[in-house]
C-alpha atoms as a PDB file:
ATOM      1  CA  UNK A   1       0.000   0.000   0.000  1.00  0.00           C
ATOM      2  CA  UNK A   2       2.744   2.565   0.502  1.00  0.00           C
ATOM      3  CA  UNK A   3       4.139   2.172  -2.925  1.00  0.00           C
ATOM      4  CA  UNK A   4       0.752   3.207  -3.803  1.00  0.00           C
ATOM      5  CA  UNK A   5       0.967   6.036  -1.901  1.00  0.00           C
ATOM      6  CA  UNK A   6       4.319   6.995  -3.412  1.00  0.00           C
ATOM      7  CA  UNK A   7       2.527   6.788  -6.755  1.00  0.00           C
ATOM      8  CA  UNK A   8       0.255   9.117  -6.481  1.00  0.00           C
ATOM      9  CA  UNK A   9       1.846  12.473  -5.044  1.00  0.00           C
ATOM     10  CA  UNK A  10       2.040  15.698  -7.000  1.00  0.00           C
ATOM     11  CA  UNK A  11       5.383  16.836  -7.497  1.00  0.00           C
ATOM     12  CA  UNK A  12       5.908  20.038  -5.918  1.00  0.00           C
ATOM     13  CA  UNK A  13       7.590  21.765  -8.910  1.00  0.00           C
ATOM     14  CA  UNK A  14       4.948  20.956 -11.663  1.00  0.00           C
ATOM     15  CA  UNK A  15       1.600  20.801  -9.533  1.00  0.00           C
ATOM     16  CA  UNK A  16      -0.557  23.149 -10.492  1.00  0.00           C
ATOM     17  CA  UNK A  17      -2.806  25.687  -8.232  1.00  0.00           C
ATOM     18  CA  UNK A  18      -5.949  23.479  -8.790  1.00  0.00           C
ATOM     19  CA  UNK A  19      -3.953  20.604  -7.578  1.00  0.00           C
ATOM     20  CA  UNK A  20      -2.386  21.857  -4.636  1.00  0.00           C
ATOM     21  CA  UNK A  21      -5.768  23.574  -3.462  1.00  0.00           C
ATOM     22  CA  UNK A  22      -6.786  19.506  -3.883  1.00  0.00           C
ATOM     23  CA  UNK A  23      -4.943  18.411  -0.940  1.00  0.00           C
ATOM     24  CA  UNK A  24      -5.979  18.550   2.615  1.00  0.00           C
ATOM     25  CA  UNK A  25      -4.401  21.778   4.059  1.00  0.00           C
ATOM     26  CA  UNK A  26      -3.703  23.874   1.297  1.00  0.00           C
ATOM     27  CA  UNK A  27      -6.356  26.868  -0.192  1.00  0.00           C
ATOM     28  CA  UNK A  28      -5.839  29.302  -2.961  1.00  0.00           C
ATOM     29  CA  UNK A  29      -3.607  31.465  -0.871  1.00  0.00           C
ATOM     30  CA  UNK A  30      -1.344  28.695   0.189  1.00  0.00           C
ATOM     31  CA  UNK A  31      -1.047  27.029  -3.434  1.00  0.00           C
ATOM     32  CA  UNK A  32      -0.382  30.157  -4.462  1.00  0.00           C
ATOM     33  CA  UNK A  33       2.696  31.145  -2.252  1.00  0.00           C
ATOM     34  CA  UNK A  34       3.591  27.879  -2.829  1.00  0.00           C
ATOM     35  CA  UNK A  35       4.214  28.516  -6.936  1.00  0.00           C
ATOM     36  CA  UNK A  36       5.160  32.289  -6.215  1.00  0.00           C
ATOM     37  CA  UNK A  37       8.147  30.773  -4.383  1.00  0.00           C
ATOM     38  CA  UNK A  38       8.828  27.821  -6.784  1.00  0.00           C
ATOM     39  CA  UNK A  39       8.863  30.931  -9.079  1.00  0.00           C
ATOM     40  CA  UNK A  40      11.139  32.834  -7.304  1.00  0.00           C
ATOM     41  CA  UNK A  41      13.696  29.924  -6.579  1.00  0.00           C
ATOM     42  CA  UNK A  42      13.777  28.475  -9.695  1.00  0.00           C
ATOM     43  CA  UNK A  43      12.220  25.081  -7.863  1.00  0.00           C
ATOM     44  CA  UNK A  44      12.127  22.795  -5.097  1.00  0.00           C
ATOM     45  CA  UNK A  45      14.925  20.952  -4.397  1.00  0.00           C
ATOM     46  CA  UNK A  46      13.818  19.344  -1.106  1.00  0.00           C
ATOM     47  CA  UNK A  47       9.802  19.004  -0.085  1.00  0.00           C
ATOM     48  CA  UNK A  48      11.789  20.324   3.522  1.00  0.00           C
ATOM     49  CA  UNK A  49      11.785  23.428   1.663  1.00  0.00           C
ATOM     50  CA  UNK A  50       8.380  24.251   1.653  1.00  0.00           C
ATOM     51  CA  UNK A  51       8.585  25.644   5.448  1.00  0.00           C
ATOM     52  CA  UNK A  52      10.387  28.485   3.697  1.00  0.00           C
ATOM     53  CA  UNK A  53       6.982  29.301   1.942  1.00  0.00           C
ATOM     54  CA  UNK A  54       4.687  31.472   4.206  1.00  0.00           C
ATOM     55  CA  UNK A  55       2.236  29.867   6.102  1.00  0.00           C
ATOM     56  CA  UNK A  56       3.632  26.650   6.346  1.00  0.00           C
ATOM     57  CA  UNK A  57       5.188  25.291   9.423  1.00  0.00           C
ATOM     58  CA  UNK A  58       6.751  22.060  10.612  1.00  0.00           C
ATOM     59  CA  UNK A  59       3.547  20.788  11.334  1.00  0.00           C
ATOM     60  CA  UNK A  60       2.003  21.434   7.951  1.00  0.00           C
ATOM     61  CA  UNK A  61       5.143  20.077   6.363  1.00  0.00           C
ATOM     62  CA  UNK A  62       4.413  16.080   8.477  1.00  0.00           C
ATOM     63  CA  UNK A  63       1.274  16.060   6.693  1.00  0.00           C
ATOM     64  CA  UNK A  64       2.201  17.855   3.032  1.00  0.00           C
ATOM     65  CA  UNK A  65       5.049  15.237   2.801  1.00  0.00           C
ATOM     66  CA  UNK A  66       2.405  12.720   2.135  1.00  0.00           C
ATOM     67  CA  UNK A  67       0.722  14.070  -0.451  1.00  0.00           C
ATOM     68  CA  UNK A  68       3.980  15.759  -2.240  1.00  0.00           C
ATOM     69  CA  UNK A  69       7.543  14.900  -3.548  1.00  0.00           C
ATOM     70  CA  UNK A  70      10.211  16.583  -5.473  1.00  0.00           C
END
């Protein structure tokens, strides 16, 4: 079952605003800081690296980690 779950996250650096706003803990605003600062860096080269994006803490990050990759 966790392959399954490897399978089927959205990688951080392609996902779109509709699909970020898709998953459990991200809205509009968040999705779009999110791509605003994948702008801005050129990309994601760690999922750790989303605590650098406003509004998203350590806490956040345990449960985006599921549903994202790099």
């Amino acid at each position: 079952m966790k392959s399954s779950v490897q399978n089927t996250k959205l990688d951080v650096n392609a996902a779109t605003a509709e699909q970020l706003v898709s998953i459990k803990g991200i809205g509009p605003s968040k999705a779009a800081a999110i791509i605003k600062y994948r702008n801005e860096i050129g990309g994601f080269t760690s999922i750790e690296e989303l605590v650098e994006v406003k509004g998203i803490g350590q806490k956040a990050l345990a449960n985006l980690k599921l549903f994202l990759k790099v």
